[in-house]
PDB file of N, CA and C in Angstrom:
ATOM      1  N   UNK A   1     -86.863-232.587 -24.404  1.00  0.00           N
ATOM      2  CA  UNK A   1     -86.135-231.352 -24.602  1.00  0.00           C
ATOM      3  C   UNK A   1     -84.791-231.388 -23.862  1.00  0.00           C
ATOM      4  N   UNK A   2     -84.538-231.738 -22.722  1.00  0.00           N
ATOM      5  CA  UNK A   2     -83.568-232.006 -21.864  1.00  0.00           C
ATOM      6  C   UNK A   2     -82.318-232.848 -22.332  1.00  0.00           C
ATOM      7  N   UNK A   3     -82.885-233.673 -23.260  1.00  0.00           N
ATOM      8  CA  UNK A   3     -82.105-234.634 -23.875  1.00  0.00           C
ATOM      9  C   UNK A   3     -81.543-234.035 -25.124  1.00  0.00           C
ATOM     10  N   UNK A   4     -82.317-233.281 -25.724  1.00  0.00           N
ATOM     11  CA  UNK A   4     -81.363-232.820 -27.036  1.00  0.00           C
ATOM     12  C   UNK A   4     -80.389-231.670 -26.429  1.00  0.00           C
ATOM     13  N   UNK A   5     -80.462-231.097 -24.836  1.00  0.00           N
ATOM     14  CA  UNK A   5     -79.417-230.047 -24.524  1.00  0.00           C
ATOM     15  C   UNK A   5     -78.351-231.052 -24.190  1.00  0.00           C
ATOM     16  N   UNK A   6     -78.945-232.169 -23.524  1.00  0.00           N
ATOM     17  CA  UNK A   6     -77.074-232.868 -23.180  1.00  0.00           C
ATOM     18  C   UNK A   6     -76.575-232.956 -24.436  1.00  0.00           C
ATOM     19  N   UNK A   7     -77.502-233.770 -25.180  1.00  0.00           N
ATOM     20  CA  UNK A   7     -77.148-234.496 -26.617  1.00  0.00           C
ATOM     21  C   UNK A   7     -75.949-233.275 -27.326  1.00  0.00           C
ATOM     22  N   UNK A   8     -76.372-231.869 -27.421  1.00  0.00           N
ATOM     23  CA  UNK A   8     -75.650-230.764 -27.713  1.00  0.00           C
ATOM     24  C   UNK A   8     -74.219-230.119 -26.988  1.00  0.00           C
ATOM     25  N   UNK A   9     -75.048-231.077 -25.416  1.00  0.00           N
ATOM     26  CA  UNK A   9     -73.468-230.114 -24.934  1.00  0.00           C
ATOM     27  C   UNK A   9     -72.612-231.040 -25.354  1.00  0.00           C
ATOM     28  N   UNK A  10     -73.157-232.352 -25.423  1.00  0.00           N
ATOM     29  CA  UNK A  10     -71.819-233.518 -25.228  1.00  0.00           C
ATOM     30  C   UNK A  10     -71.193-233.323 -26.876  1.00  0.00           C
ATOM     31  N   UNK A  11     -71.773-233.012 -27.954  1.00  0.00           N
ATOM     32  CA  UNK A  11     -71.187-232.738 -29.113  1.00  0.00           C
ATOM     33  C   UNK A  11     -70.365-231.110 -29.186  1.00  0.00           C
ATOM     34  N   UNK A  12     -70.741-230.315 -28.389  1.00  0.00           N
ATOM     35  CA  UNK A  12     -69.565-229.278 -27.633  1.00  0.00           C
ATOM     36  C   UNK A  12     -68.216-229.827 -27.264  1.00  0.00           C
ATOM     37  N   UNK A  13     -68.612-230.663 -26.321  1.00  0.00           N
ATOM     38  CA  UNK A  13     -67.393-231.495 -25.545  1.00  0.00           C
ATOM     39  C   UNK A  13     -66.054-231.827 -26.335  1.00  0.00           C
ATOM     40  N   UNK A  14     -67.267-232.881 -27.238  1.00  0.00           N
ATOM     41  CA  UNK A  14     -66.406-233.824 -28.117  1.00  0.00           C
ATOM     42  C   UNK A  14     -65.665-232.938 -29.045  1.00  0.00           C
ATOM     43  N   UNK A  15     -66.422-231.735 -29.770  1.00  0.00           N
ATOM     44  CA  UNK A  15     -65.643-231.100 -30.614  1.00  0.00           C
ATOM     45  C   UNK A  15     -64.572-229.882 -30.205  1.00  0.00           C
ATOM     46  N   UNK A  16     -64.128-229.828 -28.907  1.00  0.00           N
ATOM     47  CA  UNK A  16     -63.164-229.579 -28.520  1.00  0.00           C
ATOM     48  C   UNK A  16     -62.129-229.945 -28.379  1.00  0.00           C
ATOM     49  N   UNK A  17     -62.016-231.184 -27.499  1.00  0.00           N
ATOM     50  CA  UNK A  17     -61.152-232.265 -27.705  1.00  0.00           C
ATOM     51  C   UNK A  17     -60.717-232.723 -29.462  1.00  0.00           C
ATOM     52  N   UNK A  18     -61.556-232.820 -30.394  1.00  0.00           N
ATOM     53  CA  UNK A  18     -61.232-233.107 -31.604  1.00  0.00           C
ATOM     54  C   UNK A  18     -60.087-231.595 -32.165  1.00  0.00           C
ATOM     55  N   UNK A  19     -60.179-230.960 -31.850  1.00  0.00           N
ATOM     56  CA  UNK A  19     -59.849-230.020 -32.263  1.00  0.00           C
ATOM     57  C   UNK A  19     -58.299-229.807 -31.474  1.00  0.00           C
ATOM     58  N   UNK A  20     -58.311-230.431 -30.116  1.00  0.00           N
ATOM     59  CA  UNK A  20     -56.780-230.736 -29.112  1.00  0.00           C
ATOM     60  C   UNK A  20     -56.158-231.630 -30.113  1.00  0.00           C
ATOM     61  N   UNK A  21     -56.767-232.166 -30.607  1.00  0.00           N
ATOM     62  CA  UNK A  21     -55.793-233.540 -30.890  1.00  0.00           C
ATOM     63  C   UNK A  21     -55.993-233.081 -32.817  1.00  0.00           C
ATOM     64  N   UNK A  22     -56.014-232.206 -33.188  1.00  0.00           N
ATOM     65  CA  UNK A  22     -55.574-232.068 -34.843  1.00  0.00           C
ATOM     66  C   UNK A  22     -54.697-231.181 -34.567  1.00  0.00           C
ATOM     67  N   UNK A  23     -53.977-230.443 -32.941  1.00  0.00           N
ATOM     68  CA  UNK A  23     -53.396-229.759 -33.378  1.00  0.00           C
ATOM     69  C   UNK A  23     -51.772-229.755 -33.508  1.00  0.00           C
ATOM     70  N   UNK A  24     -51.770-230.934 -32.392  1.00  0.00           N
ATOM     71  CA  UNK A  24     -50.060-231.531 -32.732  1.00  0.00           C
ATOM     72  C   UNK A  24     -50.263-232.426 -34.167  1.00  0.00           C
ATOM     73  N   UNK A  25     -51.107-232.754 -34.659  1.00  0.00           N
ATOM     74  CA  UNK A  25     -50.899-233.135 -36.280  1.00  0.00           C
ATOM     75  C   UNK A  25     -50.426-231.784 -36.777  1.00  0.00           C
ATOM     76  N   UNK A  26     -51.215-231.041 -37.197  1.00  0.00           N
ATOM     77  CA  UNK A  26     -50.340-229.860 -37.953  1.00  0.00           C
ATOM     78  C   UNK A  26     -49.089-229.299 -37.179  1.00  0.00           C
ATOM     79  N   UNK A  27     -48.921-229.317 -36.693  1.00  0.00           N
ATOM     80  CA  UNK A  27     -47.670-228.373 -35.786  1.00  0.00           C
ATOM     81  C   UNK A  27     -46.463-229.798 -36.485  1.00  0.00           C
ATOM     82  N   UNK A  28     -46.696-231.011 -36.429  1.00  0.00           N
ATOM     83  CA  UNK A  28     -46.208-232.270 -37.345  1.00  0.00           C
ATOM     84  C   UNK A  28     -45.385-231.929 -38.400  1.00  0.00           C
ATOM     85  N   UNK A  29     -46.693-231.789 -39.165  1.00  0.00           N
ATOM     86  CA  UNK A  29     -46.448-231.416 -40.600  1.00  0.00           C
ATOM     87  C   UNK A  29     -46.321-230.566 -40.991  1.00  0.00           C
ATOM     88  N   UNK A  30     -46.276-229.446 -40.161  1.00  0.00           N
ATOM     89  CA  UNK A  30     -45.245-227.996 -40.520  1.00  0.00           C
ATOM     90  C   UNK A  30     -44.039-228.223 -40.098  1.00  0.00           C
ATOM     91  N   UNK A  31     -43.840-228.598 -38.979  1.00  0.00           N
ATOM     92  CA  UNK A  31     -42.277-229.388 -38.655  1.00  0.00           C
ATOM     93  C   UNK A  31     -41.739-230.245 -39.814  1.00  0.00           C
ATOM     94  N   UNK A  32     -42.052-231.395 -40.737  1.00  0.00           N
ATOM     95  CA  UNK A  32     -41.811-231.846 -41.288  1.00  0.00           C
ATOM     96  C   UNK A  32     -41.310-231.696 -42.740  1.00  0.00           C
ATOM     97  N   UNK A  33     -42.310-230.021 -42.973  1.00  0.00           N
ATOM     98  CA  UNK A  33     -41.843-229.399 -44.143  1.00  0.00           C
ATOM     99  C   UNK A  33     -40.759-228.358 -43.981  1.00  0.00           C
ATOM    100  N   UNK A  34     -40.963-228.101 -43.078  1.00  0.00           N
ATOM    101  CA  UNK A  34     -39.491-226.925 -42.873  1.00  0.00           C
ATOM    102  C   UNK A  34     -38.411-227.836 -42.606  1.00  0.00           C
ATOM    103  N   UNK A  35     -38.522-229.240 -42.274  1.00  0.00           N
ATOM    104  CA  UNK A  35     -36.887-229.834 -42.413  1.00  0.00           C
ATOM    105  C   UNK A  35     -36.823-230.262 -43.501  1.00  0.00           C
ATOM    106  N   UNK A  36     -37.306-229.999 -44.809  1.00  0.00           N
ATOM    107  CA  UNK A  36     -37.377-230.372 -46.147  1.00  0.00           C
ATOM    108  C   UNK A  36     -36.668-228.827 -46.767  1.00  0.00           C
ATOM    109  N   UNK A  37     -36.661-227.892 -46.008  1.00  0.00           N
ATOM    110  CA  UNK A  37     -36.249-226.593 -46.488  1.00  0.00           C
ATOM    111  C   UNK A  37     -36.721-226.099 -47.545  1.00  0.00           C
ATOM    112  N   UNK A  38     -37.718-225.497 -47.069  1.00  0.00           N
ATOM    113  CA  UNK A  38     -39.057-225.497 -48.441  1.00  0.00           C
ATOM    114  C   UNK A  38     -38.388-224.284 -49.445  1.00  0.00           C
ATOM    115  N   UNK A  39     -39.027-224.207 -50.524  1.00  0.00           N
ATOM    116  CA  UNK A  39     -38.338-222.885 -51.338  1.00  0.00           C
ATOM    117  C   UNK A  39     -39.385-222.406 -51.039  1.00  0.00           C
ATOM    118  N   UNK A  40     -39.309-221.468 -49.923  1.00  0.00           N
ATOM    119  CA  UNK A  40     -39.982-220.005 -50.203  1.00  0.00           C
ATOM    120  C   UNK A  40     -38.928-218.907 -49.455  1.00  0.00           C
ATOM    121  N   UNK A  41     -39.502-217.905 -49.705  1.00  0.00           N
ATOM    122  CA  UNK A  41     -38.503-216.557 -49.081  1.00  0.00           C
ATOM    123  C   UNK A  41     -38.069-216.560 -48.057  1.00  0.00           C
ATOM    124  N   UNK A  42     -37.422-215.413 -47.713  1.00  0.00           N
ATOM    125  CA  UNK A  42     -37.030-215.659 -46.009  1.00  0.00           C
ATOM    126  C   UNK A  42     -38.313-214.820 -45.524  1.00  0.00           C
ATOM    127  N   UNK A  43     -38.970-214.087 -45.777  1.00  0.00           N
ATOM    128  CA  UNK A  43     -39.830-213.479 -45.389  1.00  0.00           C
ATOM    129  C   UNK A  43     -41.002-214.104 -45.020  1.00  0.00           C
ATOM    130  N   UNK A  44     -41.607-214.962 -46.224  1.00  0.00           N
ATOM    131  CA  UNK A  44     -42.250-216.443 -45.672  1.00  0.00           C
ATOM    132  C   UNK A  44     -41.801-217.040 -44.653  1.00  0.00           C
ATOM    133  N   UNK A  45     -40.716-217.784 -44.695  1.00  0.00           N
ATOM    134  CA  UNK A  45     -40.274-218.463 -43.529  1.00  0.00           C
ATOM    135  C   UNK A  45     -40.219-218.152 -42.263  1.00  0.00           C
ATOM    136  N   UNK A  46     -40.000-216.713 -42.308  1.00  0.00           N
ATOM    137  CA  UNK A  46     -40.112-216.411 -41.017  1.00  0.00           C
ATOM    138  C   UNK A  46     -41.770-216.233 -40.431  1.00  0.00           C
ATOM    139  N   UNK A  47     -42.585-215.732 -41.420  1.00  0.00           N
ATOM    140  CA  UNK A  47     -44.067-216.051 -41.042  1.00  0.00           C
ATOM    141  C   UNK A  47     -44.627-217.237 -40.738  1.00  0.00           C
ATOM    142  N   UNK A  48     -44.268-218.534 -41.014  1.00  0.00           N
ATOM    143  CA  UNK A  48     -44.229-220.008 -41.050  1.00  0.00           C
ATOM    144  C   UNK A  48     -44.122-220.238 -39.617  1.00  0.00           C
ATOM    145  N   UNK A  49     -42.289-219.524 -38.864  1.00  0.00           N
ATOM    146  CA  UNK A  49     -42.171-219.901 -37.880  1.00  0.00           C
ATOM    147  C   UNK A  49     -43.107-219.326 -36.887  1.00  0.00           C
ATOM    148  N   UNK A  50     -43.112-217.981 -37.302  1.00  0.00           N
ATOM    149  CA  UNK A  50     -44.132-217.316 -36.063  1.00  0.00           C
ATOM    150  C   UNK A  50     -45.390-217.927 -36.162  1.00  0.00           C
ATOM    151  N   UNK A  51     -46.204-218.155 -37.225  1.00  0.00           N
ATOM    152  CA  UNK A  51     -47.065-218.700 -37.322  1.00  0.00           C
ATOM    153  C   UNK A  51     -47.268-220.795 -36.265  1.00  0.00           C
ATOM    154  N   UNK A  52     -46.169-220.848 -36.692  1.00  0.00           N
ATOM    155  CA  UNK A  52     -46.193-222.210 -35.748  1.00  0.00           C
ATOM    156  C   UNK A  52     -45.719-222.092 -34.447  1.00  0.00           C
ATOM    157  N   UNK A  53     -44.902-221.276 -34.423  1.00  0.00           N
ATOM    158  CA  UNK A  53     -45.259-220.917 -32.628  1.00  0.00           C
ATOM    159  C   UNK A  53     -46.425-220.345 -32.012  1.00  0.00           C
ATOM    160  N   UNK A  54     -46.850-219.464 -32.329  1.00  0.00           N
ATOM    161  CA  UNK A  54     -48.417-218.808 -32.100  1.00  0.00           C
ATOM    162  C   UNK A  54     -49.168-220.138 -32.076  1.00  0.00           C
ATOM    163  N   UNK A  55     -49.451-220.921 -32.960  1.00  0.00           N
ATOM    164  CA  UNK A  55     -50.615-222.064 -32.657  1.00  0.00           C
ATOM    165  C   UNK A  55     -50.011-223.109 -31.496  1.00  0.00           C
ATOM    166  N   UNK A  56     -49.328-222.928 -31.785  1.00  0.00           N
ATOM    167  CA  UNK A  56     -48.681-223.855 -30.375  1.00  0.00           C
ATOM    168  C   UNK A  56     -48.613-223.227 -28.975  1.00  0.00           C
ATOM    169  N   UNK A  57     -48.505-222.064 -28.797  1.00  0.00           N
ATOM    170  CA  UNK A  57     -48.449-221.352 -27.621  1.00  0.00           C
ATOM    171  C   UNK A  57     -50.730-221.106 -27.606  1.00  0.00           C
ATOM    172  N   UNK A  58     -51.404-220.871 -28.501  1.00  0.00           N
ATOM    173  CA  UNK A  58     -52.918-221.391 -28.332  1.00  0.00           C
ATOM    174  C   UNK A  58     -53.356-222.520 -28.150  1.00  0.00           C
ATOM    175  N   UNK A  59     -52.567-223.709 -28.950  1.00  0.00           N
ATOM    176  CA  UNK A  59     -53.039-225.088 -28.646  1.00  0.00           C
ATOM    177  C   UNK A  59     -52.970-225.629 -26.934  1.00  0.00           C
ATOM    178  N   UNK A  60     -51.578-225.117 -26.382  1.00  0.00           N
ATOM    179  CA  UNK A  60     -51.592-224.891 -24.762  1.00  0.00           C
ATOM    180  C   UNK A  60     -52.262-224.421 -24.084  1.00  0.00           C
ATOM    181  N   UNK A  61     -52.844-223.301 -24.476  1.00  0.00           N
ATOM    182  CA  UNK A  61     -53.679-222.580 -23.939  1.00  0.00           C
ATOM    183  C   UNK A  61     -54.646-222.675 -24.289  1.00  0.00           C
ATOM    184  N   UNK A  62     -55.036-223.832 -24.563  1.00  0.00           N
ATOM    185  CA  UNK A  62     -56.726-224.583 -24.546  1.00  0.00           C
ATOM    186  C   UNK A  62     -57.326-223.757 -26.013  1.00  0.00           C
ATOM    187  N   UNK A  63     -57.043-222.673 -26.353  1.00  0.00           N
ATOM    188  CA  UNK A  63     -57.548-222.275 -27.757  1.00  0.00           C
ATOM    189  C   UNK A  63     -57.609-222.532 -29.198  1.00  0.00           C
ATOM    190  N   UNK A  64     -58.001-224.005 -28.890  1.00  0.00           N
ATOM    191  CA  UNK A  64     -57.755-225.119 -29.664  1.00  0.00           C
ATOM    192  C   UNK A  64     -58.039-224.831 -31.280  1.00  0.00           C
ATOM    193  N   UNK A  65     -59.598-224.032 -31.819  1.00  0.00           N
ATOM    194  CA  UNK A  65     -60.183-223.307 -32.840  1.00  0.00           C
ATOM    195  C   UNK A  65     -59.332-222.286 -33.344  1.00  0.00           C
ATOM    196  N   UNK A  66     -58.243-221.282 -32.661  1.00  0.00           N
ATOM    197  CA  UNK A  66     -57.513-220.661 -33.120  1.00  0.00           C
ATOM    198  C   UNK A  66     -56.701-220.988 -33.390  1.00  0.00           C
ATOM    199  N   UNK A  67     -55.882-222.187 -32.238  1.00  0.00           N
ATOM    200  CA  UNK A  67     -54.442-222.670 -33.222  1.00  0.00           C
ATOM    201  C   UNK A  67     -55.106-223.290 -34.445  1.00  0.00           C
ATOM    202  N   UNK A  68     -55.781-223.922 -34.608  1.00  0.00           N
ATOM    203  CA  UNK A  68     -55.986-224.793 -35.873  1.00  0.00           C
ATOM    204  C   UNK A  68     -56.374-223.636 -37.261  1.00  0.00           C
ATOM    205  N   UNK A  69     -56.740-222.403 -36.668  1.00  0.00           N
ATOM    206  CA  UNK A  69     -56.709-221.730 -38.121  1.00  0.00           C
ATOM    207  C   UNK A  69     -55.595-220.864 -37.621  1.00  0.00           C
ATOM    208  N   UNK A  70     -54.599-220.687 -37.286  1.00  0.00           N
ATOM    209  CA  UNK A  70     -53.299-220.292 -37.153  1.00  0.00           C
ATOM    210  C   UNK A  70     -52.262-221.139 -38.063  1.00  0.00           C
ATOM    211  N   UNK A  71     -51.845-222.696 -37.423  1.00  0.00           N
ATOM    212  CA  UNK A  71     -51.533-223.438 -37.758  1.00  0.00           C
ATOM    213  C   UNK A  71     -51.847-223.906 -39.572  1.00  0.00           C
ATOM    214  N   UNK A  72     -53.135-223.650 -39.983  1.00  0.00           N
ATOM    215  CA  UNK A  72     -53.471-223.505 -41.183  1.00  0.00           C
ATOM    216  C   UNK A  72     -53.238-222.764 -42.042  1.00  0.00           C
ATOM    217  N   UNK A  73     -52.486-220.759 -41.725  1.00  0.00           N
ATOM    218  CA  UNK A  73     -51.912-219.856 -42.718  1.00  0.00           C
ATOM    219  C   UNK A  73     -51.409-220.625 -43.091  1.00  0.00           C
ATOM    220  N   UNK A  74     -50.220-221.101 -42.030  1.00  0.00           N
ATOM    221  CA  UNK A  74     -48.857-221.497 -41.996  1.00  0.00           C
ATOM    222  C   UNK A  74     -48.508-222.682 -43.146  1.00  0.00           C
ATOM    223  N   UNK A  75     -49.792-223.616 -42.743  1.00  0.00           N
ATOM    224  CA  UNK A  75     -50.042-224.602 -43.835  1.00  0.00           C
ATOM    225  C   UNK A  75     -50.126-224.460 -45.101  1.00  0.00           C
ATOM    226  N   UNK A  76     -50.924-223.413 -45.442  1.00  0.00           N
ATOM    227  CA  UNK A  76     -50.927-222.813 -46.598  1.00  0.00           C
ATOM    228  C   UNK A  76     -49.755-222.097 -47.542  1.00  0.00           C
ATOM    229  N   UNK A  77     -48.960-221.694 -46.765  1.00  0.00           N
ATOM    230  CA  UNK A  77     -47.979-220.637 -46.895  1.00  0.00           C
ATOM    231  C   UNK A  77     -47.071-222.053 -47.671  1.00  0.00           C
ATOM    232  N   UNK A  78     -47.041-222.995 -46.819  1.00  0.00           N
ATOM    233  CA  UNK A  78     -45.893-224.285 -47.089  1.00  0.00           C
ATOM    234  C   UNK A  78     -46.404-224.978 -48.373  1.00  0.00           C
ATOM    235  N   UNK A  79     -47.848-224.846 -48.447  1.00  0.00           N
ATOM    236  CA  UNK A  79     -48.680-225.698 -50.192  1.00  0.00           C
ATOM    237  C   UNK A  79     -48.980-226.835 -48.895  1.00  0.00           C
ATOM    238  N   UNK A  80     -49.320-227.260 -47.864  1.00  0.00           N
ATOM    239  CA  UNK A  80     -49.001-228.586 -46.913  1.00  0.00           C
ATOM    240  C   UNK A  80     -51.320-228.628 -47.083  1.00  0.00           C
ATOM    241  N   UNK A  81     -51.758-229.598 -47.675  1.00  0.00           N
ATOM    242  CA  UNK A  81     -53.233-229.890 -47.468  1.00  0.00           C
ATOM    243  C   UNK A  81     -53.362-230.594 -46.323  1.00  0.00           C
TER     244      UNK A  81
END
């Protein structure tokens, strides 16, 4: 029994860290599409930016699960899979 709680925390662990490190990938590739000057509105765009600052100011702040569905409107907003 003891062994399936480490076994659990350590897959806690790990899926935190996995989640640190997808989040400068997207913050990437939202960077990458806004220097492409995407056609959408200015009204979009400006949700894009706030949206990629917000996950970036969570990804710092260890709230790794929120930037990544933050970072993901944003994704969406751009068409970026």
């Amino acid at each position: 029994m003891k062994l399936r709680h480490l076994i659990a925390a350590l897959m806690f662990a790990f899926a935190g860290s996995a989640f640190a490190f997808h989040c400068p990938i997207d913050m990437k590739k939202i960077d990458e599409a806004l220097a492409k000057k995407p056609n959408i509105s200015a009204q979009q765009l400006a949700e894009v930016k706030k949206l990629r600052a917000d996950g970036e100011a969570l990804h710092k702040a260890g709230k790794h699960q929120e930037a990544v569905d933050t970072l993901g409107k944003a994704m969406a907003i751009l068409g970026i899979k």
